[in-house]
N, C-alpha and C. Protein backbone atom coordinates (compact mmCIF):
# COMPACT_ATOMS: atom_id res chain seq x y z
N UNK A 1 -8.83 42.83 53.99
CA UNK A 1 -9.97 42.01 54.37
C UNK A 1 -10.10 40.79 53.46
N UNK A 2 -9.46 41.21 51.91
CA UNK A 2 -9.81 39.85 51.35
C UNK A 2 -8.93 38.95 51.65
N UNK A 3 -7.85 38.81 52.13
CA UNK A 3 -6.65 38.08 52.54
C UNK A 3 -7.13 36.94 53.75
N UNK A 4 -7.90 38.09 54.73
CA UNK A 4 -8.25 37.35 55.93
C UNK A 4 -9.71 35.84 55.45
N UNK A 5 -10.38 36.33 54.36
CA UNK A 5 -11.57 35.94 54.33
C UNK A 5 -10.86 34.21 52.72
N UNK A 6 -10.08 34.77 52.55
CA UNK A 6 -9.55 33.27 51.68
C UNK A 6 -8.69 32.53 53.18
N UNK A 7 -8.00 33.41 53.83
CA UNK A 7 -7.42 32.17 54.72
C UNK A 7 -8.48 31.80 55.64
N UNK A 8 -9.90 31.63 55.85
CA UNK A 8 -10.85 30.95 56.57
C UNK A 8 -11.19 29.87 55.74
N UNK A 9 -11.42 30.51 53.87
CA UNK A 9 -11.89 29.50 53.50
C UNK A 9 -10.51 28.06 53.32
N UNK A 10 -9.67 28.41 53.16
CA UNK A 10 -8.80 27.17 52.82
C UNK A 10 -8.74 26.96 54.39
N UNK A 11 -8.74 27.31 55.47
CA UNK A 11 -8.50 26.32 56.79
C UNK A 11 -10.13 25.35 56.79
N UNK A 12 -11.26 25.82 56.59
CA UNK A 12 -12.39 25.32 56.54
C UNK A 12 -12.45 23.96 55.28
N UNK A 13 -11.89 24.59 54.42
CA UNK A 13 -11.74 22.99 53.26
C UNK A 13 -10.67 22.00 53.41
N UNK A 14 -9.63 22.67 54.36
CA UNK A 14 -8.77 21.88 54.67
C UNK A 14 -9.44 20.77 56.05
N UNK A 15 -10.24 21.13 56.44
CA UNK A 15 -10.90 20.62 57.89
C UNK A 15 -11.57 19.81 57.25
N UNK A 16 -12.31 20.09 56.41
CA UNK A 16 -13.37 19.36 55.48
C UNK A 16 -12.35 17.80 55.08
N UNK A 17 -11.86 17.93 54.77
CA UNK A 17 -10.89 17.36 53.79
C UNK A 17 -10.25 16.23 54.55
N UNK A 18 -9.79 16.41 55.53
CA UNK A 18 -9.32 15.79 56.89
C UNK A 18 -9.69 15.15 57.34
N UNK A 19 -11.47 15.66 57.20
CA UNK A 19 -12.58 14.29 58.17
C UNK A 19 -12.60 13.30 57.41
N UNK A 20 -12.91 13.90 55.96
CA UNK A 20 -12.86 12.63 54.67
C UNK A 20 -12.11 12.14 54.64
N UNK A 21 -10.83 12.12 54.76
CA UNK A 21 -9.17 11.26 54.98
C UNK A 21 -9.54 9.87 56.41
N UNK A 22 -10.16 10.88 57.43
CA UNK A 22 -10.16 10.20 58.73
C UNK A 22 -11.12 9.25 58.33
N UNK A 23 -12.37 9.22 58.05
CA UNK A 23 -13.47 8.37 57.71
C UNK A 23 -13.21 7.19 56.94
N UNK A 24 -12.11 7.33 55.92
CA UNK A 24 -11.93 6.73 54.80
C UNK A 24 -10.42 5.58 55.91
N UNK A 25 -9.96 6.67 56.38
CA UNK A 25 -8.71 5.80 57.25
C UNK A 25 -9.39 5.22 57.69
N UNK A 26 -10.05 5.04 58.39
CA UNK A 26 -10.63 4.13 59.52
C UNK A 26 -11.33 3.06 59.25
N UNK A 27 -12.30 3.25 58.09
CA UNK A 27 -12.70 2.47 57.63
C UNK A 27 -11.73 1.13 56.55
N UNK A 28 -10.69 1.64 55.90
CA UNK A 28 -9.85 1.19 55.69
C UNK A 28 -8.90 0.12 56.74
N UNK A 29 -8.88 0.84 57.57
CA UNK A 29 -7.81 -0.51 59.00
C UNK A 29 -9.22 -0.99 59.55
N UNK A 30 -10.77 -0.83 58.94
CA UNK A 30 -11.24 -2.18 59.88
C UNK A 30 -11.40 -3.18 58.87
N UNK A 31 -11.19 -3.00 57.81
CA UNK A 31 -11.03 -3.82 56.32
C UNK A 31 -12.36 -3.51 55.12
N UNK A 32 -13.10 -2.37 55.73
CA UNK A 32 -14.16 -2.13 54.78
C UNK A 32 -14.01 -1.41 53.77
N UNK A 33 -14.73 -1.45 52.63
CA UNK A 33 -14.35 -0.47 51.52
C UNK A 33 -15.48 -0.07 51.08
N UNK A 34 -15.83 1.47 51.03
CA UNK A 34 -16.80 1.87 51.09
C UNK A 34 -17.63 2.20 49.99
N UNK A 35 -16.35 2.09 49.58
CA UNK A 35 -16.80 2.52 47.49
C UNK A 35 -17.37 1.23 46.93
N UNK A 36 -17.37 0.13 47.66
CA UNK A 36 -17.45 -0.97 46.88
C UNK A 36 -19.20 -1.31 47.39
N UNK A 37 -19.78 -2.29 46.51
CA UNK A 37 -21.23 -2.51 46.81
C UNK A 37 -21.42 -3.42 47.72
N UNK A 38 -21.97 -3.83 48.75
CA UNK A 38 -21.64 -5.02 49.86
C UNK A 38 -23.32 -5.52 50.02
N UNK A 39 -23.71 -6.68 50.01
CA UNK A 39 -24.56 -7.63 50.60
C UNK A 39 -24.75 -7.47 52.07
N UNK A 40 -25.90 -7.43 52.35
CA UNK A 40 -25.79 -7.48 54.48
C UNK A 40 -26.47 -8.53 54.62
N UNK A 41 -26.23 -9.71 55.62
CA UNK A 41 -27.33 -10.20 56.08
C UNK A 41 -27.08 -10.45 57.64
N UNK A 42 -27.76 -10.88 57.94
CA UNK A 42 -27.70 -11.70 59.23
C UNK A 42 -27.72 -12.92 59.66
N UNK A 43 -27.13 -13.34 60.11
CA UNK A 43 -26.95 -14.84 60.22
C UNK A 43 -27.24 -14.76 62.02
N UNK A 44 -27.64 -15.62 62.65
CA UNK A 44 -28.21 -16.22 64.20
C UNK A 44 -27.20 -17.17 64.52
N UNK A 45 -26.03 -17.25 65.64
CA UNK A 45 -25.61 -18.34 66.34
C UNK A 45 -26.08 -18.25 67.90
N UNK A 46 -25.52 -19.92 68.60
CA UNK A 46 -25.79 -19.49 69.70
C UNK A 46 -24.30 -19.77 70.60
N UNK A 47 -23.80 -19.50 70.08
CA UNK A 47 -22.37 -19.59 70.65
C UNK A 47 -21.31 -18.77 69.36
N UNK A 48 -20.40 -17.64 69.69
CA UNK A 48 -19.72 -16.96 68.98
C UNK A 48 -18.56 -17.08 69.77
N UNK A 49 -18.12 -17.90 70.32
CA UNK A 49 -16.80 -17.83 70.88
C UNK A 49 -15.18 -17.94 69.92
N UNK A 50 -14.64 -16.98 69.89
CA UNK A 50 -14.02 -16.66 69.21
C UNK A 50 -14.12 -16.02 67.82
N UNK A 51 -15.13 -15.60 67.41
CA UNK A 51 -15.61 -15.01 66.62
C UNK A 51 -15.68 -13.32 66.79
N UNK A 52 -15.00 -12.71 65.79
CA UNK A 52 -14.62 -10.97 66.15
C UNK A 52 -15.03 -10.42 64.75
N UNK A 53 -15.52 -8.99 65.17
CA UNK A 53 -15.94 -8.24 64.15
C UNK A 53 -14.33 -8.08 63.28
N UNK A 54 -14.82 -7.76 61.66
CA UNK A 54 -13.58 -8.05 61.00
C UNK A 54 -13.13 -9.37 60.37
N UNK A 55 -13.63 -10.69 60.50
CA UNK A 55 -13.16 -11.81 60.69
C UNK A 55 -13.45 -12.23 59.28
N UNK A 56 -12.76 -13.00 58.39
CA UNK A 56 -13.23 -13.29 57.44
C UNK A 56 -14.24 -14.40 56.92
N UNK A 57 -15.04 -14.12 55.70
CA UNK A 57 -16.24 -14.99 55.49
C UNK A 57 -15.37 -15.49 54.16
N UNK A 58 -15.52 -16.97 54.40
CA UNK A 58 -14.62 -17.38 52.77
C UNK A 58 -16.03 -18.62 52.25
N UNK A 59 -15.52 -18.60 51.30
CA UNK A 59 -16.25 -19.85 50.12
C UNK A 59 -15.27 -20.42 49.58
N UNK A 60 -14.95 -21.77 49.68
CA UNK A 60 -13.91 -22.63 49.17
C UNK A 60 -12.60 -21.80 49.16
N UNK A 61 -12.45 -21.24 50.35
CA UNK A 61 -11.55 -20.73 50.31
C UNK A 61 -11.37 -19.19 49.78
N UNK A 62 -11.64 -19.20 49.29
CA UNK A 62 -11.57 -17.78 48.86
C UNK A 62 -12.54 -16.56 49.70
N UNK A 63 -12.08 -15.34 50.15
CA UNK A 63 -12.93 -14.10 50.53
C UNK A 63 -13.66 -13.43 49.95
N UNK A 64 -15.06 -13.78 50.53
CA UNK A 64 -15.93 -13.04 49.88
C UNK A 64 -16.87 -11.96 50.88
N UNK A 65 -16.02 -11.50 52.00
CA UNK A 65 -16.82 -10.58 52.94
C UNK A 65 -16.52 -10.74 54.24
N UNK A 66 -16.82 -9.79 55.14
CA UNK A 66 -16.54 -9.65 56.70
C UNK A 66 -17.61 -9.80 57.73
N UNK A 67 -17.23 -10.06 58.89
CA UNK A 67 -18.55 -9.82 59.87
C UNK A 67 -18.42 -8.22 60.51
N UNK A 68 -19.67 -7.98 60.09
CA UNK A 68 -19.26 -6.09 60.35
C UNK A 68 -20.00 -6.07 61.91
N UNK A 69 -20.72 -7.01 62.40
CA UNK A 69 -21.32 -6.62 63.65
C UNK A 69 -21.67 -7.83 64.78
N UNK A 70 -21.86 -7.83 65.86
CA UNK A 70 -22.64 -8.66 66.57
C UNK A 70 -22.86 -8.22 67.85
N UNK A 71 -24.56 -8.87 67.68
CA UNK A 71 -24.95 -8.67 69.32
C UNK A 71 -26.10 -9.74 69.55
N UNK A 72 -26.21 -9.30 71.25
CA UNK A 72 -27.37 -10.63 71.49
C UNK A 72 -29.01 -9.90 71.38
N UNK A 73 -29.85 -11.17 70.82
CA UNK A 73 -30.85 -10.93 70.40
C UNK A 73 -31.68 -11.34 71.58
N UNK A 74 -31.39 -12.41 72.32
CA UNK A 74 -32.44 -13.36 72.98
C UNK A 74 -31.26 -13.61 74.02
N UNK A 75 -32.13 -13.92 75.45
CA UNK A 75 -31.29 -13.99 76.42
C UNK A 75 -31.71 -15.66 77.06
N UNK A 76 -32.91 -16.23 76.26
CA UNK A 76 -33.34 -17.23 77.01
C UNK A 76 -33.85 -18.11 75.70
N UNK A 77 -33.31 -19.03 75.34
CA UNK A 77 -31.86 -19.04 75.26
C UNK A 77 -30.63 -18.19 74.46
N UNK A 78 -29.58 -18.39 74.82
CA UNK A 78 -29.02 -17.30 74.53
C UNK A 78 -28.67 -17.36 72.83
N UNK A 79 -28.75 -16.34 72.28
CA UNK A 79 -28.51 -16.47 71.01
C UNK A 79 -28.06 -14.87 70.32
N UNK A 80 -27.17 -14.95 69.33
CA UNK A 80 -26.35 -13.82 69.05
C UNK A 80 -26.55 -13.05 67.53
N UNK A 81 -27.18 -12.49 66.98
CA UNK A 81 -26.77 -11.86 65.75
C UNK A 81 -25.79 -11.26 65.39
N UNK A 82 -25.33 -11.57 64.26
CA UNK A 82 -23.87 -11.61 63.54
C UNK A 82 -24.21 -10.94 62.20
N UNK A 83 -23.74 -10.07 62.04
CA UNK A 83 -23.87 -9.33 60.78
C UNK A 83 -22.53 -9.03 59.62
N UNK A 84 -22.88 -9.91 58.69
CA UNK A 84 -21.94 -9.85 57.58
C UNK A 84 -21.90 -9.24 56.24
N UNK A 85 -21.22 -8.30 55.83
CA UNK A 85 -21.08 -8.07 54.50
C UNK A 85 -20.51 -8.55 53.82
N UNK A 86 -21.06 -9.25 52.32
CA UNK A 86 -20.91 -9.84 51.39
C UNK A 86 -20.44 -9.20 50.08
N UNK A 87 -19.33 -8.98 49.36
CA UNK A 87 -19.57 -8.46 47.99
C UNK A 87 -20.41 -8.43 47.06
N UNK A 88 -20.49 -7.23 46.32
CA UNK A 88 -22.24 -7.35 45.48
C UNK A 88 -21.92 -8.22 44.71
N UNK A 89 -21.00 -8.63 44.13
CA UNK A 89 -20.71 -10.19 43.34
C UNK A 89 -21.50 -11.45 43.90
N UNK A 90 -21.41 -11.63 45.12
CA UNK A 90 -21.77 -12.72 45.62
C UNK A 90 -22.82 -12.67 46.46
N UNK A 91 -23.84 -13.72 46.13
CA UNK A 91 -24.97 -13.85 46.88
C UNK A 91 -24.96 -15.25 47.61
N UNK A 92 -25.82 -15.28 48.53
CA UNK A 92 -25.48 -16.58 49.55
C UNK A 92 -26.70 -17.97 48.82
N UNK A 93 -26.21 -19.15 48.35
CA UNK A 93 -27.37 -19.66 47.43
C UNK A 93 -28.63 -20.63 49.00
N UNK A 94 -29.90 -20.78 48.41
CA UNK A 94 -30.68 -21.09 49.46
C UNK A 94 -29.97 -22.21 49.57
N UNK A 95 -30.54 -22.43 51.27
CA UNK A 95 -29.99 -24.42 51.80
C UNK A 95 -28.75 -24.01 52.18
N UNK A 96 -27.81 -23.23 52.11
CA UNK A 96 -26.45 -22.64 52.78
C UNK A 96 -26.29 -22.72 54.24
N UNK A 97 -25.34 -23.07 54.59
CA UNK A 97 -25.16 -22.73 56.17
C UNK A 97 -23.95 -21.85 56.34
N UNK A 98 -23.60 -21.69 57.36
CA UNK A 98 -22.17 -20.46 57.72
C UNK A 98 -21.82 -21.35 59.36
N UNK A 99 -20.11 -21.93 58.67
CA UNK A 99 -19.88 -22.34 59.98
C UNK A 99 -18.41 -21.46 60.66
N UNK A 100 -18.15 -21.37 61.41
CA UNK A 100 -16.77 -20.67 62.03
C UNK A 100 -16.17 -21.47 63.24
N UNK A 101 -14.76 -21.30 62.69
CA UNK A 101 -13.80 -21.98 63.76
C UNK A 101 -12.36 -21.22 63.73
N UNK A 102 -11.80 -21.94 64.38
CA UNK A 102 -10.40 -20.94 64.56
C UNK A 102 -9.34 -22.44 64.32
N UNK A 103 -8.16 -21.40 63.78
CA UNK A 103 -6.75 -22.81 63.13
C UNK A 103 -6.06 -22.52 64.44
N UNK A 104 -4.61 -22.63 64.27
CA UNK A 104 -3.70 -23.47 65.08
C UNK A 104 -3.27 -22.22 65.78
N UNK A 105 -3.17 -21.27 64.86
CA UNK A 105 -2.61 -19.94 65.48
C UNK A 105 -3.97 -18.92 66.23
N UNK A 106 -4.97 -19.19 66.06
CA UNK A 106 -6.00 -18.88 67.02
C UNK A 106 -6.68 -17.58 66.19
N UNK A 107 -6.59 -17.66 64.66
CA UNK A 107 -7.49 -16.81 63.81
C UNK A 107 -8.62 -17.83 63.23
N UNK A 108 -9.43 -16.77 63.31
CA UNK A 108 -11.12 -17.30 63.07
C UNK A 108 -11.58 -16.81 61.97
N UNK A 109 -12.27 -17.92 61.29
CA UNK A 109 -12.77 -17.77 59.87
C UNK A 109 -14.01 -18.14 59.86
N UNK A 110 -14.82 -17.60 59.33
CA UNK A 110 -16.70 -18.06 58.81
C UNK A 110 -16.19 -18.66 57.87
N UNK A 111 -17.09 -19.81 57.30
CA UNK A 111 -16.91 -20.11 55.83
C UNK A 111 -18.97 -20.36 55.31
N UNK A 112 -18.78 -20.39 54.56
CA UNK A 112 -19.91 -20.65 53.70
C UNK A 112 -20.50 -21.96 53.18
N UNK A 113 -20.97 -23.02 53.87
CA UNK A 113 -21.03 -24.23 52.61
C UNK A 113 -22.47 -23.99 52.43
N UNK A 114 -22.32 -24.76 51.05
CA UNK A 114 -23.56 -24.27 50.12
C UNK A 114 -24.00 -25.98 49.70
């Protein structure tokens, strides 16, 4: 009986163990890191065309966060919330705007001017 009752527990911690792998995978290929401290805000456009969750937010170039979400807020006129995480390093300074466009090869970037 004790044989049967250790092989439940190691298939049960092994299951355990698995989801935490899966959670951590996944979150990993959408580019988030979970261990790390992240900024949220929201930013309002009224046009997101070409703009995809995942997409990078830069400051002079450099990455400082992703757009983790978007949806529409207002249908008249139409307008979209966009939700970005920021590294806890970096905060967005007041008077800032966030503009996005796409280069030659058809990847899209937020940037930050301040």
């Amino acid at each position: 009986m004790q044989n049967k009752y250790s092989r439940n527990l190691i298939i049960g911690v092994s299951f355990l163990v698995a989801l935490v792998l899966v959670y951590f995978g996944v979150n990993f290929l959408k580019g988030v890191n979970v261990l790390k401290k992240q900024n949220r805000y929201v930013v309002i456009f009224n046009d997101v065309t070409g703009l995809y969750t995942s997409s990078p937010i830069y400051v002079n170039g450099y990455q400082v966060g992703l757009v983790s979400d978007m949806k529409m807020v207002n249908s008249s006129p139409i307008e979209f919330a966009v939700g970005i995480n920021l590294e806890g390093n970096y905060r967005i300074p007041v008077g800032s705007t966030i503009e996005f466009g796409s280069d030659l090869l058809g990847a899209t970037a937020a940037s930050i001017i301040a």
